[in-house]
Protein backbone atom coordinates (compact mmCIF):
# COMPACT_ATOMS: atom_id res chain seq x y z
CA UNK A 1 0.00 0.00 0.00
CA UNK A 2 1.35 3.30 -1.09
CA UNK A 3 2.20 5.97 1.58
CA UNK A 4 -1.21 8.12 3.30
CA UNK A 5 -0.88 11.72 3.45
CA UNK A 6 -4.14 12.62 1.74
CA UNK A 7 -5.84 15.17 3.83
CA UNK A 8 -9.53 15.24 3.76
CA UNK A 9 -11.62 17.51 5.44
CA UNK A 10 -13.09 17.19 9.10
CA UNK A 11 -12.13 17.08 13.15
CA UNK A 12 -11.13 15.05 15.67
CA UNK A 13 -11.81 16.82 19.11
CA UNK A 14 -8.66 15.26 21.53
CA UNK A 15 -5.65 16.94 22.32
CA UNK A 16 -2.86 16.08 19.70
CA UNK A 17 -0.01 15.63 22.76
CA UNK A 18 2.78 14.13 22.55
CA UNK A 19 1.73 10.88 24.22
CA UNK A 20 2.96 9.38 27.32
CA UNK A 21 4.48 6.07 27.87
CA UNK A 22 2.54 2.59 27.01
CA UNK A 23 5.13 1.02 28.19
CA UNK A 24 4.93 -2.57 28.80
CA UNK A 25 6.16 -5.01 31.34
CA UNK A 26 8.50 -7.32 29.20
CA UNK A 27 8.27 -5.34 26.07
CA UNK A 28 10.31 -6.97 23.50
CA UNK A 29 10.37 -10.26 25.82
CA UNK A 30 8.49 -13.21 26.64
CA UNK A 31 6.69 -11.41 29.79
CA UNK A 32 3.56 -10.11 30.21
CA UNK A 33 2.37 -7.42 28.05
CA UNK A 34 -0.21 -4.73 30.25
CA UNK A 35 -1.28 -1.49 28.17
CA UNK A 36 -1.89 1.61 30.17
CA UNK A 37 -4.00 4.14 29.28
CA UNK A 38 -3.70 6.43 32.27
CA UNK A 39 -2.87 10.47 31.96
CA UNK A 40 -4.09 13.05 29.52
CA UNK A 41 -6.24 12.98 26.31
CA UNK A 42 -3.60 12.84 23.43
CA UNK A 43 -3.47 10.47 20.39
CA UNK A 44 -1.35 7.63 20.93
CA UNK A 45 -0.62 7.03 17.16
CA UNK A 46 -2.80 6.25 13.77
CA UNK A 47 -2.21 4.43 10.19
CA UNK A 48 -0.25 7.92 9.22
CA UNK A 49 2.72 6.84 11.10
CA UNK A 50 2.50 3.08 9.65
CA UNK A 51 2.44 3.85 6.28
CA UNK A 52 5.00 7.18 6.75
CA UNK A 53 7.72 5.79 9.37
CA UNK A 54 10.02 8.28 8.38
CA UNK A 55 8.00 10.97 9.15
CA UNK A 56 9.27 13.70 11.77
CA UNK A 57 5.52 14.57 12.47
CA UNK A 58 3.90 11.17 13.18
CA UNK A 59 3.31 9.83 16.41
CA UNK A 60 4.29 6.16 17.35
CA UNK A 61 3.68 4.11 19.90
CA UNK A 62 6.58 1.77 21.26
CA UNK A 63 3.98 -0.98 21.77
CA UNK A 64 0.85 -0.35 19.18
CA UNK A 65 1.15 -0.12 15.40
CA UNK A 66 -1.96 0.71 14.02
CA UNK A 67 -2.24 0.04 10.15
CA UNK A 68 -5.66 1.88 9.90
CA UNK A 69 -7.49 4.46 12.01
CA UNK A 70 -6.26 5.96 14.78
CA UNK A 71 -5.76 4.98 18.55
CA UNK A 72 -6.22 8.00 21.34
CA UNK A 73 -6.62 7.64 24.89
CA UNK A 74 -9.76 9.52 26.53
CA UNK A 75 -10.78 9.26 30.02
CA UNK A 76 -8.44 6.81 30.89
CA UNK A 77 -9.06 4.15 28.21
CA UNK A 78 -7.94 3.39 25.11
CA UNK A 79 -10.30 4.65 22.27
CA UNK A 80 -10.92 4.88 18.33
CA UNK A 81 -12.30 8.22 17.94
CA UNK A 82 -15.63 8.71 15.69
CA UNK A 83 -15.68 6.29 12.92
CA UNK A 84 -14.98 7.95 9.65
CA UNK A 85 -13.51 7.39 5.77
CA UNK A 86 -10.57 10.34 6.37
CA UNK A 87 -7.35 9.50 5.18
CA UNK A 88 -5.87 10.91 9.15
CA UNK A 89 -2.72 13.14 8.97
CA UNK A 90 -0.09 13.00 11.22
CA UNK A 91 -2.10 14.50 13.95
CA UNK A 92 -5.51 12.79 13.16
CA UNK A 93 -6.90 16.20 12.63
CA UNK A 94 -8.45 15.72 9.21
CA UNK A 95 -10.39 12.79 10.58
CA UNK A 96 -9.74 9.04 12.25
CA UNK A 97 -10.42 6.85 9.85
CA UNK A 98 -11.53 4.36 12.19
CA UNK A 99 -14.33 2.71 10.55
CA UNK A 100 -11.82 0.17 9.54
CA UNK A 101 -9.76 0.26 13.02
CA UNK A 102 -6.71 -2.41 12.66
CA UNK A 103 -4.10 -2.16 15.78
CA UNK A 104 -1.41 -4.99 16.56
CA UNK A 105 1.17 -5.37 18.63
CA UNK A 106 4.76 -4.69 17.47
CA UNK A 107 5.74 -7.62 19.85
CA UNK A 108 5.44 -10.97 18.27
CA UNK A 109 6.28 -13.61 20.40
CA UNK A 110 2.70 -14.86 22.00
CA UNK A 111 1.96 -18.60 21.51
CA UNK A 112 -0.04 -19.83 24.38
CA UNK A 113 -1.54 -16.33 26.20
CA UNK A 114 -4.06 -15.59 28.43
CA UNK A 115 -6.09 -12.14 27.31
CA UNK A 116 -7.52 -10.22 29.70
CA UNK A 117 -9.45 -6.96 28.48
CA UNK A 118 -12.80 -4.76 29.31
CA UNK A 119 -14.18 -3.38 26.24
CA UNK A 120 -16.82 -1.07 25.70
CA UNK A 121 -18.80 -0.81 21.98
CA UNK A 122 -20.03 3.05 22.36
CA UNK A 123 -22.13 2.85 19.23
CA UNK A 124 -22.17 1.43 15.59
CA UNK A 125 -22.71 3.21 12.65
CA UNK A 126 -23.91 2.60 9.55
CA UNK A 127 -21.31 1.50 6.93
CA UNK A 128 -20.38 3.91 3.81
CA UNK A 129 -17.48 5.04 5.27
CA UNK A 130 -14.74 2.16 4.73
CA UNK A 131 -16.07 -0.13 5.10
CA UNK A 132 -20.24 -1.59 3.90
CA UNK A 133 -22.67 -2.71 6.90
CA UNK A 134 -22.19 -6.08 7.62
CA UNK A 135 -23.12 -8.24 10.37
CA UNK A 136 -19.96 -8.90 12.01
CA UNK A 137 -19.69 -5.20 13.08
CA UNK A 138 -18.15 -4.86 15.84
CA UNK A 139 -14.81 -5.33 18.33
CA UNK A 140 -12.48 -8.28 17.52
CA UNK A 141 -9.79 -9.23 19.43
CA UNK A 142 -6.46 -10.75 17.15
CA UNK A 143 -4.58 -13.84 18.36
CA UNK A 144 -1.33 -15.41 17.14
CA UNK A 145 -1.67 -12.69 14.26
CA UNK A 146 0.95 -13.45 11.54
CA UNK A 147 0.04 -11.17 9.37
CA UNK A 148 -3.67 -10.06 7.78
CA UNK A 149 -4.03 -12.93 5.91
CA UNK A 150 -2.86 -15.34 8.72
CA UNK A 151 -4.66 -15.11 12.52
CA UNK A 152 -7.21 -16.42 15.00
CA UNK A 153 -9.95 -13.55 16.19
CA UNK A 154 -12.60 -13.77 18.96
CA UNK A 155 -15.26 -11.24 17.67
CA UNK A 156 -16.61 -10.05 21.06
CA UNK A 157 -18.80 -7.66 20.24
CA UNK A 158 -20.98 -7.87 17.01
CA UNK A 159 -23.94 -6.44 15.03
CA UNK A 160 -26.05 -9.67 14.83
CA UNK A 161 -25.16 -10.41 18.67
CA UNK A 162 -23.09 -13.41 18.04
CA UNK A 163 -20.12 -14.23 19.76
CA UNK A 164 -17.87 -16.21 17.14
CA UNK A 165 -14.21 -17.63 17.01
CA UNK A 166 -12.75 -17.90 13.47
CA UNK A 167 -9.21 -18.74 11.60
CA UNK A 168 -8.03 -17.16 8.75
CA UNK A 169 -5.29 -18.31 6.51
CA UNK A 170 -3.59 -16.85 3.48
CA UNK A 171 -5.42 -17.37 0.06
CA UNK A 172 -8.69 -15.85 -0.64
CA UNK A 173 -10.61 -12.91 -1.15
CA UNK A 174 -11.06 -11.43 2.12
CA UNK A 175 -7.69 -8.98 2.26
CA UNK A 176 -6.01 -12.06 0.78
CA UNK A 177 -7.12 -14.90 3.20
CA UNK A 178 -9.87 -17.33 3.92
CA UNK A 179 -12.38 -17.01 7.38
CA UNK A 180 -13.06 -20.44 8.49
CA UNK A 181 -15.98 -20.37 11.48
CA UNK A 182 -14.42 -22.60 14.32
CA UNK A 183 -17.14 -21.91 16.89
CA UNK A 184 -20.12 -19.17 17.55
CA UNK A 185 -22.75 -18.65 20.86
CA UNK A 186 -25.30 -15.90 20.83
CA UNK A 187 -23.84 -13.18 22.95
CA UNK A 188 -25.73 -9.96 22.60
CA UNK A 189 -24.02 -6.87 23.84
CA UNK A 190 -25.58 -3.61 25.18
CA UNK A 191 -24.18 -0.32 24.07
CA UNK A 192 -22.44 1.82 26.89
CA UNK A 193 -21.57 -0.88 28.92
CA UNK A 194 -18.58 -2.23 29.95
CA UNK A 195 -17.68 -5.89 29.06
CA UNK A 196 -15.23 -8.00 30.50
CA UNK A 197 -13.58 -10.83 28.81
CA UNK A 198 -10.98 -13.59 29.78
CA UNK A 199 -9.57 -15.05 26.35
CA UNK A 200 -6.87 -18.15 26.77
CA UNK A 201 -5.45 -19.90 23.28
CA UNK A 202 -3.41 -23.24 24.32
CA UNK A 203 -1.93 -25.49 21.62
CA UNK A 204 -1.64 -29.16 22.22
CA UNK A 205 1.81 -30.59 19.83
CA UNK A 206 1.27 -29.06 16.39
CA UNK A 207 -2.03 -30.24 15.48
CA UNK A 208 -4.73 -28.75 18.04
CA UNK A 209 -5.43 -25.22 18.60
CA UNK A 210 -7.94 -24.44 21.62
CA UNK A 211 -9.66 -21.02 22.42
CA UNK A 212 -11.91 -20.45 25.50
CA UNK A 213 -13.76 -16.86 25.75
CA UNK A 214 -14.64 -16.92 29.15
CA UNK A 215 -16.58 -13.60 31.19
CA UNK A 216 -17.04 -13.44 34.93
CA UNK A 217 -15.47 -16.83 35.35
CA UNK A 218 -18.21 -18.58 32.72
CA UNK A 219 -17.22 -19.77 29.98
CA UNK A 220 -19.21 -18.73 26.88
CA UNK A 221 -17.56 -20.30 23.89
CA UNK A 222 -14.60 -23.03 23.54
CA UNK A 223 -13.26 -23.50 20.08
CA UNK A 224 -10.93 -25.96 18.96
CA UNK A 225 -9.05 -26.02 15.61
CA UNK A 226 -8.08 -29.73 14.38
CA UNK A 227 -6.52 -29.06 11.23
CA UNK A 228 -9.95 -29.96 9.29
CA UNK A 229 -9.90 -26.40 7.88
CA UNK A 230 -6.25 -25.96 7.03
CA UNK A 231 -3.16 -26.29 9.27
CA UNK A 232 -3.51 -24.83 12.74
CA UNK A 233 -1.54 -21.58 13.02
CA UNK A 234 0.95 -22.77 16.51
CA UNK A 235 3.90 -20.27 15.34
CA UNK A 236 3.64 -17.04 18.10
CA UNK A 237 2.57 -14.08 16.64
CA UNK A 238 0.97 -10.61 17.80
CA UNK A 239 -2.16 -9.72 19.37
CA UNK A 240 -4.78 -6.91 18.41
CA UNK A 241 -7.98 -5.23 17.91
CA UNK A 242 -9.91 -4.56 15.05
CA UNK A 243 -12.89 -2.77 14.43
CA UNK A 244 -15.69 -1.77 11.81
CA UNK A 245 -18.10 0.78 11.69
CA UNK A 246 -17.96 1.05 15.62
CA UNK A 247 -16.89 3.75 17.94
CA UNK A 248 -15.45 1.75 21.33
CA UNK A 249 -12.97 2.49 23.73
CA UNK A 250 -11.00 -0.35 26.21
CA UNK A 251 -9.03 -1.10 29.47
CA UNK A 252 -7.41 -3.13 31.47
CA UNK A 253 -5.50 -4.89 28.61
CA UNK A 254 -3.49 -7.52 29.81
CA UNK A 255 -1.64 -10.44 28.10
CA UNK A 256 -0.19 -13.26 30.03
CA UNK A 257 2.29 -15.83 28.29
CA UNK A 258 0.27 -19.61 30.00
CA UNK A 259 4.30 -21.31 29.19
């Protein structure tokens, strides 16, 4: 993808400060990984500094890299800003472009991980920006993320209310890969509120891949991934959100290597 600097009319309303630390315990090890979101209003960093990393003006994030949208902290949680189609400048001023919200880790090295997060879907919007309505809407949390076309994802919060754990591998039409449903439970959410999940992925040898979605110590959804749909993805990889056509903030991020 070629470099973003388009600048398209429109306003975000947060503080463009330089941001504060995210720093991580074990960044760039094998510990655990805990996101803070504490201090002022500021953007953290957007798709602007991805796809510009030579830029003096953009704003990274030691932790995050977000390929598109943009990532601020407001009232002590992480949060996407209003969903829109801007192409954001280095400053997110000309818009967020977080109706298709992408943010991953620039640590790589969680195989078996325990996922702690609250997340909170402040409204969905109707597509046309990005992105077209679809049912799957919503918050999505990334596990053992490769790449985009390579990844497990617990969609926590979506449009039709399910709750659904899928694979994707490489080859396809969707951004170059291939969804394969490994599990789903109806799980409606309620907008405003605050959501707690408790996400653990566990590989058994090379050739089983399990993923239990727990919330308030029940679980609502166990997945397993036997190789029937493609080779189970047991290489470590990143972790992440994604989002479409949803404004959401979260907290309490938390990611706890299980070996």
């Amino acid at each position: 993808m070629t470099s973003r600097r388009t600048i398209i009319a429109g306003a975000v309303a947060v503080a463009a400060l330089p941001p504060a630390v995210w720093s991580l315990a074990g960044r760039g090890g094998a510990g655990d990984f805990a996101s803070r979101t504490s201090g002022h209003d500021r953007l953290v960093t957007n798709e602007y500094a991805h796809w510009n990393p030579g830029a003096p003006d953009a704003r990274r994030s030691p932790d995050w890299d977000v390929t598109s949208g943009s990532l601020f902290v407001r009232d002590g949680a992480g949060w996407s800003g209003p969903p829109d189609r801007a192409v954001p400048d280095a400053r997110s001023s000309t818009g967020t472009g977080s109706s298709v919200f992408r943010m991953n880790t620039r640590r790589a090295d969680f195989g078996d991980v325990r996922v702690t997060l609250r997340v909170r879907v402040l409204r969905l919007v109707p597509g046309g920006g990005r992105a077209p309505t679809e049912p799957t809407d919503g918050v999505h949390l990334m596990l053992r993320r490769q790449d985009q076309t390579e990844l497990y994802v617990a969609s926590l919060a979506r449009r039709d209310g399910l709750l659904v754990v899928k694979k994707k591998l490489a080859g396809g039409t969707e951004n170059g890969g291939t969804y394969t449903t490994l599990g789903q439970v109806r799980h409606p959410f309620r907008p405003g509120a605050w959501q707690s999940f408790d996400v653990r992925i566990t590989s058994n040898g090379r050739s089983l891949v399990t993923i239990a979605v727990r919330q308030d110590g029940r679980e609502l959804l166990e997945a397993v991934d036997d190789g029937r749909h493609g080779p189970p993805i047991v290489r470590p990889g990143s972790i992440g959100l994604r989002a479409d056509n949803c404004e959401f903030a979260f907290t309490d991020l938390h990611a706890r290597p299980l070996r």
